[in-house]
Protein backbone atom coordinates (compact mmCIF):
# COMPACT_ATOMS: atom_id res chain seq x y z
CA UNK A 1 155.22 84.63 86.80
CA UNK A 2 153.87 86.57 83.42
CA UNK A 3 153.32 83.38 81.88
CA UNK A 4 151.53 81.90 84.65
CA UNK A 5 149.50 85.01 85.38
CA UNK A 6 148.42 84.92 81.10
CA UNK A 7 148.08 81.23 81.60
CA UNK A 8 145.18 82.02 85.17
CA UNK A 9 143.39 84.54 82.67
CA UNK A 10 143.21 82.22 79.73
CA UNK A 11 141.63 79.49 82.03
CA UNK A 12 138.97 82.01 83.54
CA UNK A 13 138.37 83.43 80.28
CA UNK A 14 137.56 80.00 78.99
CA UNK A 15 135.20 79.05 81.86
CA UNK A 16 133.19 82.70 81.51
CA UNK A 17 133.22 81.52 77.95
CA UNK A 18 131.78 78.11 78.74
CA UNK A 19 129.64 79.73 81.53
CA UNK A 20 128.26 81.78 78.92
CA UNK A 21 127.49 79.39 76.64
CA UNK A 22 125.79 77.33 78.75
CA UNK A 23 123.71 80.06 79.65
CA UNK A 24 123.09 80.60 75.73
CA UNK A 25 121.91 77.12 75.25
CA UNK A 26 119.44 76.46 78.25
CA UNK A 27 118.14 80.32 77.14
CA UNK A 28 117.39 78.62 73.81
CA UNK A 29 115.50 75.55 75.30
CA UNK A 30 113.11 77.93 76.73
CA UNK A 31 111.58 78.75 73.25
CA UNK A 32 110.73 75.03 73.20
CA UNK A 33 107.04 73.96 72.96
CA UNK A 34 106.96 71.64 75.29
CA UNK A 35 106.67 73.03 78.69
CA UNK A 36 109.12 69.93 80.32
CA UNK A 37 111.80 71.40 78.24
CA UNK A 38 110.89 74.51 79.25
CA UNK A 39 111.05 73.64 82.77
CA UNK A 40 114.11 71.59 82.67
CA UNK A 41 115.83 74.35 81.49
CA UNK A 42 114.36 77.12 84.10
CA UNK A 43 115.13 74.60 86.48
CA UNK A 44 119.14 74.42 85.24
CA UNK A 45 119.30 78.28 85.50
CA UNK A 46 117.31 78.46 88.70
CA UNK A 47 119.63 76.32 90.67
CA UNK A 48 123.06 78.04 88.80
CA UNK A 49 122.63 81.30 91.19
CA UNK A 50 125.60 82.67 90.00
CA UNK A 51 124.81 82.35 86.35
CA UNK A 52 125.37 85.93 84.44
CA UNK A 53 121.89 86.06 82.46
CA UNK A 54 122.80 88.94 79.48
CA UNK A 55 119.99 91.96 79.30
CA UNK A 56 119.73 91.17 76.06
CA UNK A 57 117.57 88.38 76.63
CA UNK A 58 115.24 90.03 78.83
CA UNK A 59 112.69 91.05 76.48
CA UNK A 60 112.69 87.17 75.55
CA UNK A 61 112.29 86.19 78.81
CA UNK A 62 109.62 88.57 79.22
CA UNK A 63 107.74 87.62 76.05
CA UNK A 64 108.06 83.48 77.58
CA UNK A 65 106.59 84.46 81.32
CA UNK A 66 103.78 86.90 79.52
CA UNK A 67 102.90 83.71 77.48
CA UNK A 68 102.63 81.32 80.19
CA UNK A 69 100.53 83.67 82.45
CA UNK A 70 98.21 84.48 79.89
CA UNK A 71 97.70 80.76 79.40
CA UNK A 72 95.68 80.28 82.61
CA UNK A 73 93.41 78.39 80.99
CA UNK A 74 95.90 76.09 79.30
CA UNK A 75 97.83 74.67 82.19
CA UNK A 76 98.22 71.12 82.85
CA UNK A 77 95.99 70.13 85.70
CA UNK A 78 97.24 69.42 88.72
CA UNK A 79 100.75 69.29 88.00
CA UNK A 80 102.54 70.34 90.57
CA UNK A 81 105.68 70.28 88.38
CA UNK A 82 104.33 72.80 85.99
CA UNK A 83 103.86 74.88 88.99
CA UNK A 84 107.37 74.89 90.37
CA UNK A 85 108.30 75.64 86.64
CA UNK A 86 106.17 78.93 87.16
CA UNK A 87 107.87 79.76 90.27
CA UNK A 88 111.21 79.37 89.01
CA UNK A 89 110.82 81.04 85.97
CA UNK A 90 109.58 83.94 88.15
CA UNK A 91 112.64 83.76 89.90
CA UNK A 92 115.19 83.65 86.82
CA UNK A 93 112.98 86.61 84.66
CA UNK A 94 113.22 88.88 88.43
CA UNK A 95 117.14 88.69 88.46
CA UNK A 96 116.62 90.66 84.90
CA UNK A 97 114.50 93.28 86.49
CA UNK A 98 113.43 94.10 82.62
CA UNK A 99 110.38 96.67 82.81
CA UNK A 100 109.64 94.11 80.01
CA UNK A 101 108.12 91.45 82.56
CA UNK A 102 105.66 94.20 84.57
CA UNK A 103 102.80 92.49 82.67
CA UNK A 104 103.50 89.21 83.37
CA UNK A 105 104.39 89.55 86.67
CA UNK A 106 101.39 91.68 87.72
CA UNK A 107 99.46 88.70 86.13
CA UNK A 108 101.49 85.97 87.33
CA UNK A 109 104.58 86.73 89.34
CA UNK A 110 102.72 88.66 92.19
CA UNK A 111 101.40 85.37 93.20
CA UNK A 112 104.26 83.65 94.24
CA UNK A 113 106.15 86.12 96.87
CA UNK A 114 106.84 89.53 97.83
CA UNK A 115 109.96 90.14 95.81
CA UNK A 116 107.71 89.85 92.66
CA UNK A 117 104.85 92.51 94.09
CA UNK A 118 107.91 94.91 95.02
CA UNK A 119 109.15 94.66 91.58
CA UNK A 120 105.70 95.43 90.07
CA UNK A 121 104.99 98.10 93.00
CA UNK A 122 107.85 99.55 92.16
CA UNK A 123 107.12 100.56 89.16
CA UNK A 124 104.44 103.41 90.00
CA UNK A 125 101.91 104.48 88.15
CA UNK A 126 103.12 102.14 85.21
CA UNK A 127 101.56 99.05 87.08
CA UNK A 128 98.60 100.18 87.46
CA UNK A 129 96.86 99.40 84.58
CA UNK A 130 98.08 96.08 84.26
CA UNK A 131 97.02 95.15 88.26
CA UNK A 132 93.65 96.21 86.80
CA UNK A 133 93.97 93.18 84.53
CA UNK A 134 95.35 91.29 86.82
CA UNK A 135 91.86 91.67 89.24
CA UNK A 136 89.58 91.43 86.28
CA UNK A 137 91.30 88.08 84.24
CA UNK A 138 92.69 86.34 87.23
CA UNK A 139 90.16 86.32 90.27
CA UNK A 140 93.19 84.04 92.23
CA UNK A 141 94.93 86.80 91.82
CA UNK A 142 93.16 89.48 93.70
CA UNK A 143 94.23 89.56 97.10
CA UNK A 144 97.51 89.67 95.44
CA UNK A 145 96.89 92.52 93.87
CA UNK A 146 95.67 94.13 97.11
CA UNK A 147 98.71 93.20 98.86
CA UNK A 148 100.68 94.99 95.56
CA UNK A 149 98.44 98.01 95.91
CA UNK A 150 99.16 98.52 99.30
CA UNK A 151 103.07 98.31 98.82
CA UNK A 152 102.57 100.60 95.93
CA UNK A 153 100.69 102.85 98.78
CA UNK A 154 103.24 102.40 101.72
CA UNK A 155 106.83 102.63 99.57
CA UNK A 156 106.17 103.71 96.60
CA UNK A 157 103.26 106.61 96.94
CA UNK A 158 105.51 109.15 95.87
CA UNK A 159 105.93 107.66 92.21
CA UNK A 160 101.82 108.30 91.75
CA UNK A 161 99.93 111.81 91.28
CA UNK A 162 97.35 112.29 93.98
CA UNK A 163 94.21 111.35 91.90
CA UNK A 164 96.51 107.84 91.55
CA UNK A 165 96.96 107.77 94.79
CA UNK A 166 93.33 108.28 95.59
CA UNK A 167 92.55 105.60 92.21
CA UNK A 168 94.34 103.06 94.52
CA UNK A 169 92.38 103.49 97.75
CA UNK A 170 89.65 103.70 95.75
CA UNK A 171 90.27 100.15 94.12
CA UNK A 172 90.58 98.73 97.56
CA UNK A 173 87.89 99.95 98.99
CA UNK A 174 85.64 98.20 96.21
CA UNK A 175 87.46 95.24 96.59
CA UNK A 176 87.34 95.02 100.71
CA UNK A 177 83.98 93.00 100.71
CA UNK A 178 85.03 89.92 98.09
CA UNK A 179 88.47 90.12 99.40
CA UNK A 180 88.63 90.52 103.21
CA UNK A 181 91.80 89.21 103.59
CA UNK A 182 94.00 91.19 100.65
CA UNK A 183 92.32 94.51 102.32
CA UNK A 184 93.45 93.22 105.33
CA UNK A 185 97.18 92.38 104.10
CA UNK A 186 96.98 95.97 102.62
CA UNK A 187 95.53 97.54 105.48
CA UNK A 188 98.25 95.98 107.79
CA UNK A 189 101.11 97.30 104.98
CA UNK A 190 100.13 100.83 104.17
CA UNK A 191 98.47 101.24 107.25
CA UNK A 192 95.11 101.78 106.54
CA UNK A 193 93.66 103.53 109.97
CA UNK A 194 90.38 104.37 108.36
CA UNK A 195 89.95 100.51 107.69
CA UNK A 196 89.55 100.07 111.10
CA UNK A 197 85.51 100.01 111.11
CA UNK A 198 85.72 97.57 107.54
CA UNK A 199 87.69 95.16 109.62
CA UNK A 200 85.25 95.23 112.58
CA UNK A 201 82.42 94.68 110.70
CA UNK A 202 84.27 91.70 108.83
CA UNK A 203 84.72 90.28 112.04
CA UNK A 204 81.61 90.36 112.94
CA UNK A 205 79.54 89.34 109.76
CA UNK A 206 82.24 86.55 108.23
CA UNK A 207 81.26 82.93 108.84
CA UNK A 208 84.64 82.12 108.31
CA UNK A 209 87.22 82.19 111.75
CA UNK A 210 90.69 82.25 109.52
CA UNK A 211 89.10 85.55 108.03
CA UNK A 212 87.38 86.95 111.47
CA UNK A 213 91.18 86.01 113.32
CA UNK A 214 92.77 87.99 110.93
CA UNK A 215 90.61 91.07 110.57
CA UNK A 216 90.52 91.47 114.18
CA UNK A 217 94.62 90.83 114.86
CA UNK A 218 94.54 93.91 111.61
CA UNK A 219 92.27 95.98 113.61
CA UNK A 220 94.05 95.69 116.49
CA UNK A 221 97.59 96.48 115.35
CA UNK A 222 96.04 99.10 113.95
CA UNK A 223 94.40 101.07 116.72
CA UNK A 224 97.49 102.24 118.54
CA UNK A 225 98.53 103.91 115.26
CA UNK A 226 95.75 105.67 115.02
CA UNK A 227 95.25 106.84 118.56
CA UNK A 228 98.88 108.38 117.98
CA UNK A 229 97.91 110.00 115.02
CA UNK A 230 97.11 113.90 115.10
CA UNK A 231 93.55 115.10 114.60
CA UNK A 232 94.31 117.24 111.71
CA UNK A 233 96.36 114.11 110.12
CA UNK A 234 93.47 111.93 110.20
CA UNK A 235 90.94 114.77 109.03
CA UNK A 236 93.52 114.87 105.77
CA UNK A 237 93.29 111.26 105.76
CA UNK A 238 89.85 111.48 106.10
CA UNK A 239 89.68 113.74 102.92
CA UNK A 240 91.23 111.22 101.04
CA UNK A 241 89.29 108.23 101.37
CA UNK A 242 86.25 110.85 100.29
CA UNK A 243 88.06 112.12 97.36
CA UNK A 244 89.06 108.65 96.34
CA UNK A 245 85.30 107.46 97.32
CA UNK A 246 84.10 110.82 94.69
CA UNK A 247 86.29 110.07 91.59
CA UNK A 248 84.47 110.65 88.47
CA UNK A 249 81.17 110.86 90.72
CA UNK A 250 78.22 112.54 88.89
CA UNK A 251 74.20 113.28 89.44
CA UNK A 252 73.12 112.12 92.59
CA UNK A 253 76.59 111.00 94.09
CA UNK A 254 78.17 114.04 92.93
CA UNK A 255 75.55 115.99 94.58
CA UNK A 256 76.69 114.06 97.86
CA UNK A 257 79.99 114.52 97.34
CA UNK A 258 80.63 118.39 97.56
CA UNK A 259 77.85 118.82 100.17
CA UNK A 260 80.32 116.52 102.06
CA UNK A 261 83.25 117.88 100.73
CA UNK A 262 82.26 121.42 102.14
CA UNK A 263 81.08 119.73 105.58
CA UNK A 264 84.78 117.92 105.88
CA UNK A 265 86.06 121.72 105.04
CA UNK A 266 84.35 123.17 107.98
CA UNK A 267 84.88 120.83 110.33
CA UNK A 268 88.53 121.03 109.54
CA UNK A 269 88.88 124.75 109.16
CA UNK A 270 86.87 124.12 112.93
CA UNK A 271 89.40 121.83 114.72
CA UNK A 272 92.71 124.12 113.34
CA UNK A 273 91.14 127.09 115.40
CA UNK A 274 89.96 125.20 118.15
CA UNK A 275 86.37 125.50 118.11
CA UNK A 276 85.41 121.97 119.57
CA UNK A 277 82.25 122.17 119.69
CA UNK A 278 81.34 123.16 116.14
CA UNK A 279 84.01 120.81 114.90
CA UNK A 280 81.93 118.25 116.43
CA UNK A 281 78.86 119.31 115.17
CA UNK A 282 80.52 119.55 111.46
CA UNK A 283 81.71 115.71 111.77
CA UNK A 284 77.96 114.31 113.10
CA UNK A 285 76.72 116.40 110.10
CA UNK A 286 79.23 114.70 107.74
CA UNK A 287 78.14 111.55 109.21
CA UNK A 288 74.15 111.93 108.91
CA UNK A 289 74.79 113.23 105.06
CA UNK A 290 77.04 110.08 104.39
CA UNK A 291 74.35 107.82 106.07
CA UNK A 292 71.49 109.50 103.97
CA UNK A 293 73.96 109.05 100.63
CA UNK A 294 73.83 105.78 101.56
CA UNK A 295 69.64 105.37 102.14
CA UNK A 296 69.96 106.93 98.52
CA UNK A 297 71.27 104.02 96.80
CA UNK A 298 74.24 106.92 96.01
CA UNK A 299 76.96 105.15 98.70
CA UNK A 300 77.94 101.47 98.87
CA UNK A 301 77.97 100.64 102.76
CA UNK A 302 81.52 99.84 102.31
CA UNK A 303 82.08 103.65 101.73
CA UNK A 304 79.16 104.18 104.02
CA UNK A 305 81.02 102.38 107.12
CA UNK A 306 84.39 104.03 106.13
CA UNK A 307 83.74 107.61 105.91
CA UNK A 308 80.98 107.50 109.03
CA UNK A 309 83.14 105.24 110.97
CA UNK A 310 86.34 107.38 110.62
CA UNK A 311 84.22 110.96 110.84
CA UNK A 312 82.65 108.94 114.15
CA UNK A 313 85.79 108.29 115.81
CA UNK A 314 87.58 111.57 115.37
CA UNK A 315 84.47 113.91 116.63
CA UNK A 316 84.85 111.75 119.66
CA UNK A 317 88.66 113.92 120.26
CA UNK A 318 86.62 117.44 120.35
């Protein structure tokens, strides 16, 4: 029974030896400069599920998918085979989950599935930067991004100071007009409430129905939330979106920003002791100053409609 017991380990020792090896060799092919080798052998180790990848090769593997997404402009053209290589060798350099790949995968990865925009979200405050190149070098990646910002935002928001936190809101907010539908996506995932009066103006200005559908099925899922929501949690809310709307302002806009930072004080300080009818007054005074901001040339209407909308809505609880 020994001997046949030393006999079963020698035999799975060999095949975790020839396992391994195998794995060795196809890891090699991928330094290869032609891209079919490369692929052939992604494709080997994408299908072999069970196949033990060392974490000693992760910064390789890293280095390979970095390469191949900052060679956007190399690709073969319409190839769909070099674009299943891409998604598999997403797959095989995720299994590593090597803080190597975060630049690659913001770049690339995030654009082929949610496991890959966790993996980057989940890295906090780290991704950030590199989702910033993402939206400036790779405009097909951008509601992407949005989608990775707002997973940063709903799971994540704890791994990111408050003027990161506010950097991120702020980023979608600029981004909500060229990319209706990743502000939507994000929106849907964070949730967004203030978003609410974005996503009905979207709806009604797109010419496009796929965009209007899904800005008003957004809107909608979103109301409920926000009726449920306390008026002193949206006022906070409310803060943030106007901090992240103020960072770094100066001159004019900073001018606009602590007159309205002051009004948003009041009219919270206004609601806690129950004074409706001044809190009321504070939020249409917020409003008018945000829509004169705006008359200014200080305020985009994007943060025009935002911080109005949302100040709008809530004066209509007192």
């Amino acid at each position: 029974m020994l001997r046949y017991g030393a006999f079963l380990a020698l035999i799975l020792s060999a095949g975790r030896l020839e396992a391994q090896s195998r794995v060795d060799s196809l890891v090699g092919l991928l330094d290869s400069p032609d891209w079919r080798v490369r692929a052939g052998a992604t494709f080997a180790l994408y299908l072999d599920r069970d196949a033990q990848i060392p974490a000693r090769y992760g910064p390789r593997l890293a280095a390979l998918f970095e390469r191949e997404a900052l060679a956007s402009n190399d690709r073969p053209e319409g190839s769909e085979s070099y674009g299943e290589y891409l998604l598999q060798l997403t797959d095989v350099v995720l299994r590593l989950r090597d803080p190597a790949s975060l630049r690659g995968m913001a770049l690339l990865g995030i654009q082929t599935g949610v496991a890959a925009k966790r993996f980057v979200a989940q890295q906090g405050s780290t991704s950030l930067g590199y989702l910033d190149e993402a939206w400036a070098t790779e405009r097909t990646a951008r509601s992407s991004v949005m989608a990775t910002w707002g997973i940063i935002l709903q799971q994540f928001n704890g791994l990111l100071s408050r003027e990161q936190r506010l950097l991120v809101l702020s980023r979608l907010l600029s981004g909500a007009d060229s990319e209706p539908v990743g502000f939507a996506r994000a929106a849907e995932t964070v949730p967004l409430l203030e978003a609410i009066p974005l996503l009905e103006q979207t709806a009604a200005s797109t010419p496009f129905d796929i965009v209007r559908q899904r800005a008003l099925d957004v809107a909608s899922e979103l109301r409920p939330a926000r009726g449920k929501a306390t008026t002193a949690t949206l006022l906070d809310r409310l803060g943030d979106w106007l901090g992240a709307v103020c960072l770094g302002a100066a001159r004019a806009r900073q001018g606009a920003c602590e007159a309205l930072t002051n009004i948003l004080e009041d009219a919270s300080q206004h609601a806690a002791a129950g004074r409706t009818l001044p809190a009321r007054n504070a939020l249409a005074a917020f409003g008018t100053r945000t829509e004169a901001a705006f008359r200014e040339g200080v305020f985009t209407a994007l943060e025009r409609d935002l911080l109005a909308g949302s100040a709008g809505y809530i004066s209509q609880r007192f």
